[in-house]
Every structure is written in C-alpha cells, then in structure tokens.
N, C-alpha and C. Protein backbone atom coordinates (compact mmCIF):
# COMPACT_ATOMS: atom_id res chain seq x y z
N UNK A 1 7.65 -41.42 17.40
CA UNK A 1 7.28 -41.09 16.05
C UNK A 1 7.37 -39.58 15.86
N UNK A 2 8.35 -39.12 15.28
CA UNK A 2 8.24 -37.67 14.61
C UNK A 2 7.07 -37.26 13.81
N UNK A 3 6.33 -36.50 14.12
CA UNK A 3 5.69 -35.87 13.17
C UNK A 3 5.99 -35.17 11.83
N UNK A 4 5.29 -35.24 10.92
CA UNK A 4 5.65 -34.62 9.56
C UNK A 4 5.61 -33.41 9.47
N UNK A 5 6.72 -32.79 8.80
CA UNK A 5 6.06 -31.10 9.40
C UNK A 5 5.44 -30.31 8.07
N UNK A 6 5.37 -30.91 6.92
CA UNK A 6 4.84 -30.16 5.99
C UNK A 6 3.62 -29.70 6.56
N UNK A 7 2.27 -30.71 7.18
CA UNK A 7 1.34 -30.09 7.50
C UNK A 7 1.34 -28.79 8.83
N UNK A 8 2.19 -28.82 9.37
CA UNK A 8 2.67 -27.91 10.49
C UNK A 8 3.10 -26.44 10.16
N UNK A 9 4.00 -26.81 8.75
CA UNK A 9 4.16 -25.93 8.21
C UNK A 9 3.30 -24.54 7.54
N UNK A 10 2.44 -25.14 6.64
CA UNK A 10 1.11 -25.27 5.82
C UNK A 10 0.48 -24.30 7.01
N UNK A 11 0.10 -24.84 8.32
CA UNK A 11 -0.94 -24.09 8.99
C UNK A 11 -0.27 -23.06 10.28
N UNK A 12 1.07 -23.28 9.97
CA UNK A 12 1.54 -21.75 10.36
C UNK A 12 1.72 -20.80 9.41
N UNK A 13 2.10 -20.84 7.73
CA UNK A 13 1.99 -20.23 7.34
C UNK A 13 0.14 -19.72 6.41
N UNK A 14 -0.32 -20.35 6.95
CA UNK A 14 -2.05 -19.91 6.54
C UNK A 14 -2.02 -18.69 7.69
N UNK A 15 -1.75 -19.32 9.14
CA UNK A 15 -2.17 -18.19 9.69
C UNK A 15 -1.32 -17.01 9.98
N UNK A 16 -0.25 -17.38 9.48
CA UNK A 16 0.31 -15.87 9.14
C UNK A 16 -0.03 -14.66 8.21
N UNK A 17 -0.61 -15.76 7.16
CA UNK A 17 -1.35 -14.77 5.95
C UNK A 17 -2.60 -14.40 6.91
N UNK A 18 -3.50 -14.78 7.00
CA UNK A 18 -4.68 -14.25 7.96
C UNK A 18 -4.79 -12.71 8.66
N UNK A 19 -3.63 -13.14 9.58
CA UNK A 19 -3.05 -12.25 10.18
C UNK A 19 -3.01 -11.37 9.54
N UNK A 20 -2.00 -11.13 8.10
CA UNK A 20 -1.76 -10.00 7.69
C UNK A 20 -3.24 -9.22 6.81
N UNK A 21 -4.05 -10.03 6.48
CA UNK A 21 -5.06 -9.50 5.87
C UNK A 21 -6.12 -9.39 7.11
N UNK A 22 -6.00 -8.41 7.36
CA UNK A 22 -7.17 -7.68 9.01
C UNK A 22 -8.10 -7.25 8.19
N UNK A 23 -9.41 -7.28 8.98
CA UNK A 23 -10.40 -6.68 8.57
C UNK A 23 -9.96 -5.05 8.82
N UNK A 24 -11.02 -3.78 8.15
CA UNK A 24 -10.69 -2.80 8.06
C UNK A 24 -10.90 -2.14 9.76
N UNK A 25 -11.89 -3.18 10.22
CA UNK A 25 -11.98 -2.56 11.48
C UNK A 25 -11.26 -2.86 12.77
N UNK A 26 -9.91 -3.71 12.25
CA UNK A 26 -8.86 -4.23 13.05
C UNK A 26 -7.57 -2.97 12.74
N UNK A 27 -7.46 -2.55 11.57
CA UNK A 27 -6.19 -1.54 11.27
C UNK A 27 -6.70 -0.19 12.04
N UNK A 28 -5.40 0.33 12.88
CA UNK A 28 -5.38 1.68 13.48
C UNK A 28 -5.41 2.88 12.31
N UNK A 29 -6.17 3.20 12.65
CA UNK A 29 -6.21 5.16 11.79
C UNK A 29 -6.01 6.43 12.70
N UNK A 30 -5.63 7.31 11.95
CA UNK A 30 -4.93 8.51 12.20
C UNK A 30 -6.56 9.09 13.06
N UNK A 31 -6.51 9.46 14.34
CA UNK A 31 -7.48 10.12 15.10
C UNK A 31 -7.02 11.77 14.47
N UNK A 32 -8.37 12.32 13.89
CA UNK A 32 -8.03 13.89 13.52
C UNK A 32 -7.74 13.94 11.62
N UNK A 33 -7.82 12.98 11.40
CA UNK A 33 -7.18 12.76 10.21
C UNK A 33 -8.28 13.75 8.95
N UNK A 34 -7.42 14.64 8.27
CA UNK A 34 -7.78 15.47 7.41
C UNK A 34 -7.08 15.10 5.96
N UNK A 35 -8.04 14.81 5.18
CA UNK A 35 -7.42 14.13 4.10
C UNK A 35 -6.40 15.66 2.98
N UNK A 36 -7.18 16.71 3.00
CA UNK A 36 -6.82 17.72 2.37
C UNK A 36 -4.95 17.81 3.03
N UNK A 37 -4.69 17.40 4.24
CA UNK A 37 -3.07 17.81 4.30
C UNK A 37 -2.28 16.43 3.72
N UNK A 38 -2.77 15.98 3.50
CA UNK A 38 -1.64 14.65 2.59
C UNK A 38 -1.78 15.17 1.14
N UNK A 39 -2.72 15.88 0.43
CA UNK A 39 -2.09 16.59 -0.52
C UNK A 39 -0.94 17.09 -1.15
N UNK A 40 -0.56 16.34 -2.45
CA UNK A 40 0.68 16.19 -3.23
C UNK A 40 1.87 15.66 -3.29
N UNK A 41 3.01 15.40 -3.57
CA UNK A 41 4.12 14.66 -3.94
C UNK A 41 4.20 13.65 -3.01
N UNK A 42 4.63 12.49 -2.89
CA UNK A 42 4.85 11.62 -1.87
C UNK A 42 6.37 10.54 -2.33
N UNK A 43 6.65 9.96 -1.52
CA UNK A 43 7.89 9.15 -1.71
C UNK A 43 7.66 7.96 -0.93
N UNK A 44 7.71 6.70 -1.41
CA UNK A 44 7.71 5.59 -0.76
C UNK A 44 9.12 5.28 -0.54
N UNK A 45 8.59 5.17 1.04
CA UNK A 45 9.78 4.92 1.81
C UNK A 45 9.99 3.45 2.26
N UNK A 46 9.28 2.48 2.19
CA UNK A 46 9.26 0.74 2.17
C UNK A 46 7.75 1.07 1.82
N UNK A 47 8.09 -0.72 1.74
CA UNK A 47 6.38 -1.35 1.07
C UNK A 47 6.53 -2.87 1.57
N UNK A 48 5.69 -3.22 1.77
CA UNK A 48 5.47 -4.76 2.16
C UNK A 48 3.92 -5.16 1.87
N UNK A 49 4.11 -6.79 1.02
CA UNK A 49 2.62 -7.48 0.91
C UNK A 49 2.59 -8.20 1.37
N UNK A 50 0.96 -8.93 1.57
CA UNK A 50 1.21 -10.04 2.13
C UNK A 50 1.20 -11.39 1.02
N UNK A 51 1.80 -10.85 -0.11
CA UNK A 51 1.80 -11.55 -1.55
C UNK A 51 3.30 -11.37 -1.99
N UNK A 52 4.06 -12.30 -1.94
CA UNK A 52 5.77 -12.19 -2.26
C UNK A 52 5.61 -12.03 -3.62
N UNK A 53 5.12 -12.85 -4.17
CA UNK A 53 5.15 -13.06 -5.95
C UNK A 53 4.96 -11.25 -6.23
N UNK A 54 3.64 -10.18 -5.89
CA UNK A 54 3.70 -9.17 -6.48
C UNK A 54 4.16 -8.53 -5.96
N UNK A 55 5.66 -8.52 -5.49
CA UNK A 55 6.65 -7.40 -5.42
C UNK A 55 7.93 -7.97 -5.44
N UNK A 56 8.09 -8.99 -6.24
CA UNK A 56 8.99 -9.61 -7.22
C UNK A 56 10.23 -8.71 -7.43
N UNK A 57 11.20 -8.21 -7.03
CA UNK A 57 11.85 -7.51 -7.51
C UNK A 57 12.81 -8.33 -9.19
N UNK A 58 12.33 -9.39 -9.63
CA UNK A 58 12.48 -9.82 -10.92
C UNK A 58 10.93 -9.33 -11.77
N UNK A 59 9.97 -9.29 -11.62
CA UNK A 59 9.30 -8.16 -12.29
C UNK A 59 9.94 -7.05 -12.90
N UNK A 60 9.40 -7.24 -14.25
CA UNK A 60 10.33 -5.83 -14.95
C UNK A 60 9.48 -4.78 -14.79
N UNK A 61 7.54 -4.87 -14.28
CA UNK A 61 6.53 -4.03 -14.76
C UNK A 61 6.54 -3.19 -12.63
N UNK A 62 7.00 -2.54 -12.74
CA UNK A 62 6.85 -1.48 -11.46
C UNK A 62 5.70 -0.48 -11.50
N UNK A 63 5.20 -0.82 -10.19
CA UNK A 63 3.99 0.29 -9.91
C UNK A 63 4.57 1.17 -8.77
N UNK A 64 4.58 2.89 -9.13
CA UNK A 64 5.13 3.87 -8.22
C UNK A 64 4.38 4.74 -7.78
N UNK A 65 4.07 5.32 -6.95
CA UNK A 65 3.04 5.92 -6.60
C UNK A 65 3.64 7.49 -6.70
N UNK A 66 2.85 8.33 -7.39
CA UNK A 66 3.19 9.65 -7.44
C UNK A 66 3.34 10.38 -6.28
N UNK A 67 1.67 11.02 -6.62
CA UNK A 67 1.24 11.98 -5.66
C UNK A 67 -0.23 11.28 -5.04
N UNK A 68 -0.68 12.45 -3.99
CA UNK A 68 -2.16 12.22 -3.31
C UNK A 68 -2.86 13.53 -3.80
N UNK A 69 -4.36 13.13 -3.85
CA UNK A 69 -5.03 14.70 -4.37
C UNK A 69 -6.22 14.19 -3.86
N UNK A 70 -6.94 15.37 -3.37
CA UNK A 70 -8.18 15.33 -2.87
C UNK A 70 -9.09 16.60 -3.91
N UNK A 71 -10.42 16.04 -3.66
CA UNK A 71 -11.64 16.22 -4.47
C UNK A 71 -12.74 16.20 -3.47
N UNK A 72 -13.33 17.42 -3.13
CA UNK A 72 -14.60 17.46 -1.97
C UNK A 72 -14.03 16.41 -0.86
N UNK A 73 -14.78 15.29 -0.37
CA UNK A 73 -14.55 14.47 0.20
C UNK A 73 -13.55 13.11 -0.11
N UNK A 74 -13.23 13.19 -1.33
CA UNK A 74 -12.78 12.09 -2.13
C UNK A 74 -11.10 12.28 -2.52
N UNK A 75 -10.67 11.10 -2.27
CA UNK A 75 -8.96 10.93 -2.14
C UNK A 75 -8.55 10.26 -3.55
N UNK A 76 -7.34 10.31 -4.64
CA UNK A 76 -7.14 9.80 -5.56
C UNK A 76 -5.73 9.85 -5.61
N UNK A 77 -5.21 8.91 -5.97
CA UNK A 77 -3.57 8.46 -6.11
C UNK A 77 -3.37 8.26 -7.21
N UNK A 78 -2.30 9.04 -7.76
CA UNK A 78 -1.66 9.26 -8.84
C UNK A 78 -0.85 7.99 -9.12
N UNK A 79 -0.69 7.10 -9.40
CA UNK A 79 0.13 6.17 -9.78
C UNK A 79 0.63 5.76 -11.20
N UNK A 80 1.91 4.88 -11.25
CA UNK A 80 2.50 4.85 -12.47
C UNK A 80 2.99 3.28 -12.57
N UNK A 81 2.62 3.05 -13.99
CA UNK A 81 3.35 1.37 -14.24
C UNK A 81 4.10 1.77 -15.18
N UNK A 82 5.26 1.46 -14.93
CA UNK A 82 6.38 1.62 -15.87
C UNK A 82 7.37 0.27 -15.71
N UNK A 83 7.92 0.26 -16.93
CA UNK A 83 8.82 -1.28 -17.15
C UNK A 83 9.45 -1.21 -18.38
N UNK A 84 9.89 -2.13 -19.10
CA UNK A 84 10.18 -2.08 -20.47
C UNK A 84 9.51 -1.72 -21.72
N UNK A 85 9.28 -0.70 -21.58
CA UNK A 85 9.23 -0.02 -23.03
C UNK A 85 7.02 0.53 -22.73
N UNK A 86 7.35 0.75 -21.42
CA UNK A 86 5.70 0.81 -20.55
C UNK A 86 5.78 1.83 -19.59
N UNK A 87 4.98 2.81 -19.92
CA UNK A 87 4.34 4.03 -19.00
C UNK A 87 3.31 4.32 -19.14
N UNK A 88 2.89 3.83 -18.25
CA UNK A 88 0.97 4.22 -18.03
C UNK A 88 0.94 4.64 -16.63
N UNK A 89 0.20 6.03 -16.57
CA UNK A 89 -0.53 6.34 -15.88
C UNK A 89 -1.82 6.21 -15.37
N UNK A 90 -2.06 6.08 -13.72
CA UNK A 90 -3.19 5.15 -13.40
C UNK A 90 -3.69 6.29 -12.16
N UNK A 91 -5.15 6.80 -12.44
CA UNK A 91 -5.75 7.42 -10.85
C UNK A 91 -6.56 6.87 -10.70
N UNK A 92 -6.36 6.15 -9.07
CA UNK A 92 -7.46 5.73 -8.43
C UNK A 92 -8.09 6.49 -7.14
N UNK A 93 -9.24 6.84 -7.48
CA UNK A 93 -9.74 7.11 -6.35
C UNK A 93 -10.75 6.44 -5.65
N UNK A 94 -10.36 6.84 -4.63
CA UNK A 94 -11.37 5.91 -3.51
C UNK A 94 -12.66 7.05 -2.82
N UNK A 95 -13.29 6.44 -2.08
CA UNK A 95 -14.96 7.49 -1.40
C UNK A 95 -14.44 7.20 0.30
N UNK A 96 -15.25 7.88 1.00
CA UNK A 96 -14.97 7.96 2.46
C UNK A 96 -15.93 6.41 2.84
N UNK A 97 -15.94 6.06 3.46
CA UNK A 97 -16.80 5.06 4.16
C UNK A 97 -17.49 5.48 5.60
N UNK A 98 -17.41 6.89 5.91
CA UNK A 98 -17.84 6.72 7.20
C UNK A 98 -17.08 6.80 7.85
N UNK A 99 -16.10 5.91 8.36
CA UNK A 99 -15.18 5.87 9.50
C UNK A 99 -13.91 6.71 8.86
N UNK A 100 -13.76 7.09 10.06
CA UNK A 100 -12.24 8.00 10.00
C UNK A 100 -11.20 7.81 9.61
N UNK A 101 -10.79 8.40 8.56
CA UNK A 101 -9.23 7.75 8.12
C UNK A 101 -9.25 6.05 7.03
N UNK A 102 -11.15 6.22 6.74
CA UNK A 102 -10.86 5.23 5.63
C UNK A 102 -11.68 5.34 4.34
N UNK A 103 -11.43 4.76 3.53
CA UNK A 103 -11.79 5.25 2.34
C UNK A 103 -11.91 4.11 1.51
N UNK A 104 -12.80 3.70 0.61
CA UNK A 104 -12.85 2.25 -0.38
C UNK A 104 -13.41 3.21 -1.49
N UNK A 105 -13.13 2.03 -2.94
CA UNK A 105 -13.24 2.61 -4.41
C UNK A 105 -13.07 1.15 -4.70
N UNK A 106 -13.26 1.44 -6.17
CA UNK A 106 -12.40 0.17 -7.12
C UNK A 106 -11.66 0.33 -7.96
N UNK A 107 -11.09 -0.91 -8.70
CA UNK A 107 -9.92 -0.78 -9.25
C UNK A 107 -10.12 -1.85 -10.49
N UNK A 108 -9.65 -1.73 -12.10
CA UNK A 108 -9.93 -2.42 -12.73
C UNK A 108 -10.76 -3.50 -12.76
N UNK A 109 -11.76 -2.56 -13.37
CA UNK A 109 -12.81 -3.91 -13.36
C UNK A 109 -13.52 -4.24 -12.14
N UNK A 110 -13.91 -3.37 -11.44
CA UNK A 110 -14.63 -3.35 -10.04
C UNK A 110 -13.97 -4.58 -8.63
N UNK A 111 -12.71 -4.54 -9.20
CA UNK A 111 -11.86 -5.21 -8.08
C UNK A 111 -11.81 -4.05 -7.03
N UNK A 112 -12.29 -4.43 -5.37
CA UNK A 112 -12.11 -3.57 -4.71
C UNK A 112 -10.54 -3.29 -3.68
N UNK A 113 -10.90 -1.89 -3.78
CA UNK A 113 -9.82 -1.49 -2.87
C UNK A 113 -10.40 -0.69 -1.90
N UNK A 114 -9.77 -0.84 -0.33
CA UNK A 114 -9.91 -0.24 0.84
C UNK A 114 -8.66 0.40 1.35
N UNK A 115 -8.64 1.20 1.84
CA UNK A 115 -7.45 2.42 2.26
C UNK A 115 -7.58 2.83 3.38
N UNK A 116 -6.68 2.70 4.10
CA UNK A 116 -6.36 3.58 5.58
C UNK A 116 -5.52 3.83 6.13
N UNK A 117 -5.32 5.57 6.46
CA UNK A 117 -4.28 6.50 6.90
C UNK A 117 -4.54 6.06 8.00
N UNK A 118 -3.35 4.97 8.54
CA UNK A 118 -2.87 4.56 9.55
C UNK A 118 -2.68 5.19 11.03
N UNK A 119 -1.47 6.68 10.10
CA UNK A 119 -0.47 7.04 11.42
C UNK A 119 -0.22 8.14 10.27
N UNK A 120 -0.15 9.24 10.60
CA UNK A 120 0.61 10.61 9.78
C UNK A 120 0.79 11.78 10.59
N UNK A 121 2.40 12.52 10.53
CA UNK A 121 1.97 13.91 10.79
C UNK A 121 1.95 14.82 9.74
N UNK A 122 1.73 14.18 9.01
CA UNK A 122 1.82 15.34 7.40
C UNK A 122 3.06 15.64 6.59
N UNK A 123 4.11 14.75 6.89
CA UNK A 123 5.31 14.46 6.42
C UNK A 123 5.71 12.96 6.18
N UNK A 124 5.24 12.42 7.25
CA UNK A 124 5.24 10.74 6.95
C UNK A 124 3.72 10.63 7.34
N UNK A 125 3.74 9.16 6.40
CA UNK A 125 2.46 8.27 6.57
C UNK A 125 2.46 6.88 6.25
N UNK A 126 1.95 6.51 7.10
CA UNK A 126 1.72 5.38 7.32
C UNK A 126 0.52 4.73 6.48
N UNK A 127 0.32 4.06 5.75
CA UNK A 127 -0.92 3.52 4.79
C UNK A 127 -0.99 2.49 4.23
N UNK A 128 -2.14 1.66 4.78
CA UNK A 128 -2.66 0.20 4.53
C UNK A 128 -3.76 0.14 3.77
N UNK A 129 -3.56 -0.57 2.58
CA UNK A 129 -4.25 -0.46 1.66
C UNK A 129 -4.64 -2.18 1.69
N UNK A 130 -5.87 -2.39 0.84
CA UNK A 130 -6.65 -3.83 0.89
C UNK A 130 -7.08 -3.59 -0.47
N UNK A 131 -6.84 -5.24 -1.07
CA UNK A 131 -7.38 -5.07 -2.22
C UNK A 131 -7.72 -6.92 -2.36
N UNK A 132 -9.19 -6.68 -3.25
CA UNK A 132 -9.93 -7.69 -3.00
C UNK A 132 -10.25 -8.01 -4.32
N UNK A 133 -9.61 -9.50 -4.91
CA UNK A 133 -9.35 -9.45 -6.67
C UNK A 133 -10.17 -10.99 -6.55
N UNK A 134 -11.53 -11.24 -7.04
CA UNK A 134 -12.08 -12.12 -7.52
C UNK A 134 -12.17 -13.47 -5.74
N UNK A 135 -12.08 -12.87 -5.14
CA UNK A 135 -12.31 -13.61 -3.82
C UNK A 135 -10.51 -13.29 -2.71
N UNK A 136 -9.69 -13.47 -3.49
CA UNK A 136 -8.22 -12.88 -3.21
C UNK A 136 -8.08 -11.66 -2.44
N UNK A 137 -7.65 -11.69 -1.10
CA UNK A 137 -7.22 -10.72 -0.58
C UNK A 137 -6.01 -10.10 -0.56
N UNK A 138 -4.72 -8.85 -0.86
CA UNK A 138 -4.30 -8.58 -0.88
C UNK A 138 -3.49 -7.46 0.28
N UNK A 139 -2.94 -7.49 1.21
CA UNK A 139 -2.98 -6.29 1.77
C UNK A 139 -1.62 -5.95 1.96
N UNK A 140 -1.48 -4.25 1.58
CA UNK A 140 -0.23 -3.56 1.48
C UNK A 140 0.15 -2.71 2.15
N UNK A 141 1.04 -2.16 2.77
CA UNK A 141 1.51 -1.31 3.99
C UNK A 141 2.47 -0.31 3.39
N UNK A 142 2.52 0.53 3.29
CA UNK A 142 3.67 1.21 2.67
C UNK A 142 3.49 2.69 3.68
N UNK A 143 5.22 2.85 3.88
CA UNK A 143 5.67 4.21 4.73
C UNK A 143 5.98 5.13 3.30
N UNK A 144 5.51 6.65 3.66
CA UNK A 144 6.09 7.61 2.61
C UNK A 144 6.08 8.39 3.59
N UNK A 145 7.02 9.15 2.60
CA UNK A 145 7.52 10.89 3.16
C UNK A 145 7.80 11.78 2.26
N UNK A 146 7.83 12.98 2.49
CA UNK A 146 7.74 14.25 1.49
C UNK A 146 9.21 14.53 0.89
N UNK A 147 9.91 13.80 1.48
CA UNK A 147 11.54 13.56 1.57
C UNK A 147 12.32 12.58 1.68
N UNK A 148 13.18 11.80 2.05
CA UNK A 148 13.88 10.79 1.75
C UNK A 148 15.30 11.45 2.73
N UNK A 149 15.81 11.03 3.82
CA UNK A 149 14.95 9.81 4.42
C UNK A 149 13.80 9.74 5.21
N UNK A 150 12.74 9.26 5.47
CA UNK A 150 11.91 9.46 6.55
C UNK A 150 12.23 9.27 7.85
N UNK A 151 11.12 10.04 8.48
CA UNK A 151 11.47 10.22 9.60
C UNK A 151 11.89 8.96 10.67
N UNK A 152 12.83 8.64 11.54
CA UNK A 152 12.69 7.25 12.11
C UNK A 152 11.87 6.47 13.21
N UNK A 153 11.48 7.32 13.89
CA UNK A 153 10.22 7.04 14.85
C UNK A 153 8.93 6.83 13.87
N UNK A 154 8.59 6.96 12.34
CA UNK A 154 7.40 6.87 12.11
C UNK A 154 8.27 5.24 11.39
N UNK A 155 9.45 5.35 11.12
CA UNK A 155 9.57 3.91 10.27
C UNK A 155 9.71 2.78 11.12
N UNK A 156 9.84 3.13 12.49
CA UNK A 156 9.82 2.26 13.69
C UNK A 156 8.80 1.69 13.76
N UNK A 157 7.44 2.71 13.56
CA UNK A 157 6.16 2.30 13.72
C UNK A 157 5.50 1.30 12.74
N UNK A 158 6.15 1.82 11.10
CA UNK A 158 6.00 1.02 10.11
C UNK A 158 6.77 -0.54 10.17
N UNK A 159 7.56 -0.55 10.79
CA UNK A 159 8.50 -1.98 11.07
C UNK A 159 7.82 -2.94 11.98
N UNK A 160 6.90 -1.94 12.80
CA UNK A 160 6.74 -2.73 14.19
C UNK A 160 4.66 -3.79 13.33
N UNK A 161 4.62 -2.91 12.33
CA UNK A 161 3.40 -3.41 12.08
C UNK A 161 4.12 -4.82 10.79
N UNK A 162 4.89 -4.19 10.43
CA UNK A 162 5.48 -5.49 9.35
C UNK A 162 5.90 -6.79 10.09
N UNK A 163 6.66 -6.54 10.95
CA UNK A 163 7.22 -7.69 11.88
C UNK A 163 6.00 -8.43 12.24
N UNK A 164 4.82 -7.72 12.97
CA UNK A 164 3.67 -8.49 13.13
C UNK A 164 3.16 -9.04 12.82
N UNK A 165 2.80 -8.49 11.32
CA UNK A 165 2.40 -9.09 10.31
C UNK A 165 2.69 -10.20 9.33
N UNK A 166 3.73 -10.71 9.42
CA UNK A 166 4.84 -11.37 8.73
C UNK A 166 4.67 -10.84 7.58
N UNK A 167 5.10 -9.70 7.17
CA UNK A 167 4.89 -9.35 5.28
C UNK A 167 6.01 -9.70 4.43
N UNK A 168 6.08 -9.50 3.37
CA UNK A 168 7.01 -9.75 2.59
C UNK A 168 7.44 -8.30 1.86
N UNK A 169 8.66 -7.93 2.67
CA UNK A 169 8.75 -6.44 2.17
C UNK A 169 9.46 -6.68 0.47
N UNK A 170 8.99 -5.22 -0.12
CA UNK A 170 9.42 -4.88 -1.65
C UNK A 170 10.37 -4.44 -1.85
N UNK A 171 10.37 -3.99 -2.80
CA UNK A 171 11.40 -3.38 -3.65
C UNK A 171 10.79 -1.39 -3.82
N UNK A 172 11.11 -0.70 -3.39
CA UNK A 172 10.74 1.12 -3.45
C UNK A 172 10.97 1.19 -5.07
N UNK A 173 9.91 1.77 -5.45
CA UNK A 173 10.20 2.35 -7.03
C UNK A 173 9.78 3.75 -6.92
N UNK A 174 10.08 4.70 -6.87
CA UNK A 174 9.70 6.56 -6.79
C UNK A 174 9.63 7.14 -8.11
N UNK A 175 8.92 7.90 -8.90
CA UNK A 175 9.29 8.43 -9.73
C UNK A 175 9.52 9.44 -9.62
N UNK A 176 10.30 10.00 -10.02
CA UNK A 176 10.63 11.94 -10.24
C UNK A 176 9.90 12.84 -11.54
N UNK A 177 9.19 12.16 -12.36
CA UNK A 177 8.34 12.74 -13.04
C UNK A 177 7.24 11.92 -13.59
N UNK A 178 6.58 12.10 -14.52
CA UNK A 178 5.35 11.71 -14.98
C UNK A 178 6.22 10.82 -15.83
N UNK A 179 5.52 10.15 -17.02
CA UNK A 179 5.93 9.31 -18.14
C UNK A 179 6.81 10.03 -19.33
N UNK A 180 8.06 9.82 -20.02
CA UNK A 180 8.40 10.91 -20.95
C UNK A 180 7.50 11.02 -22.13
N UNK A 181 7.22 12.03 -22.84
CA UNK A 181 6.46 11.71 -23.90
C UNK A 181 6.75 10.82 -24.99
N UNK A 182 5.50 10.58 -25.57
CA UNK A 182 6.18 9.05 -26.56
C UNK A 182 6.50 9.67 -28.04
N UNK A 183 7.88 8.69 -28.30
CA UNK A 183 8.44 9.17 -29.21
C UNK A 183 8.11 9.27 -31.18
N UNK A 184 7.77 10.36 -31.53
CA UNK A 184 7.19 10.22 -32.99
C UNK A 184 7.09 9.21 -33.47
C-alpha cells in the first residue's frame, strides 16, 4: 500500500515554515554591534520571506527600503510604498530590547516588529526582521550594501541562512530618491 503523500507533504512543509520563523533568541547578531555606523543610504541586495504571496513579484504595490537613522538609542527605517499611481512614505522605528543587536517597535496598528543586525561590517548587512500580524508570523532576511554589488562573502553568508531556511526569495525594489512631488 502506497501511502498518500498530501499529508506528508502538508507536514514537511509546516515544518519548514517553523523553521524559518526562529525565535529572536535563535537568530545570530553582530557581537560589537553599534547601531550609530549603519547610519544612512542602504541598498537591498536580496530579500527572502517566509510568505511567497508578500513578495509577489505580480504585486504592483512595492515596499523599498531607503535609509537607516538612529535617535539616542533608537533605530528607524526610512521606507517607501510605491506602485501605481502610490508613494507613501513610511518610518518605522523600533527600541533596543536589551540584547545586542536587537531591537522591537510596532507597525500599523500595534502589529509587532522585531529586528536583528545579524552580521555587518558597515558596508554590508545582514538583517532579520519578524513581524507579528494578529497571531501571523512573518519573517524577513534581507542583505544590503552601501553599493551594488555587495560584497560576496557576506552574500554567501546571506544564502547560506536562506537555503536553511527554505525562504521564498523576492523581487529587490531600491529607490534612488524620495517620492516625486505630487502633481498640481
């Protein structure tokens, strides 16, 4: 008798998602990590979720991440949704938690988000972000660099955590400026 494999299926891919959503105290952070040198422009260099549907590259509505800016202790990301006939600008900032290299805030509507500088030498970085929408876990990995291309020993590092993870890599959206102004 062959077994059916839908259910086989089903509970390898549960625990692949699992997998990719780690608690915060399972993801590696940057030992030494000073939030003040990731300060300003950044470039996403891949992205991967553990959610295929939101990084759809048939989505017309793209979220790009600007820049990084720090405030006393406190980290905030410049981000942008842009799409058809849509530019909004979005800062989120997050608070330290204590542990090194991580940081939680919220996000519309007190949906939380958790953040952690992975791996950086201040040109690339490595950053896993968690986001927690009405019981829904989300978690996102994205390599940037101050330049294009990044470096390849840090995207090695970023590959080697995706592969693990089984993610579902994206689509890169960068912007080169803010939103144009809107027209009279």
């Amino acid at each position: 008798m062959v077994p059916q494999r839908g259910p086989l299926l089903l509970l390898a891919l549960s625990l692949g998602l699992a997998c990719a959503q780690q608690t915060l105290e399972e993801v590696p952070v940057q030992p030494g990590f000073n939030a003040q040198k990731v300060e300003g422009r950044w470039l996403t260099i891949q992205l991967a979720s553990s959610r295929a549907h939101l990084v759809s590259p048939a989505d017309p509505l793209k979220l790009g991440l600007h820049s990084i800016w720090t405030r006393d202790e406190d980290v905030t990301f410049v981000l942008f949704w842009t799409g058809e006939g849509v530019c909004q600008g979005v800062n989120v900032t997050v608070h330290p938690t204590g542990l090194q290299g991580q940081f939680q805030g919220s996000w519309e509507g007190g949906n939380s988000m958790h953040v952690c500088f992975v791996g950086t030498d201040y040109s690339n970085l490595v950053l896993y972000v968690r986001l927690e929408d009405a019981g829904e876990v989300t978690s996102l990995w994205a390599l940037l660099a101050r330049t294009t291309p990044g470096d390849p020993t840090w995207l090695g590092k970023y590959l080697e955590y995706i592969r693990e993870l089984r993610l579902h890599k994206a689509p890169v959206f960068n912007l080169d400026a803010r939103c144009p102004p809107a027209e009279a």
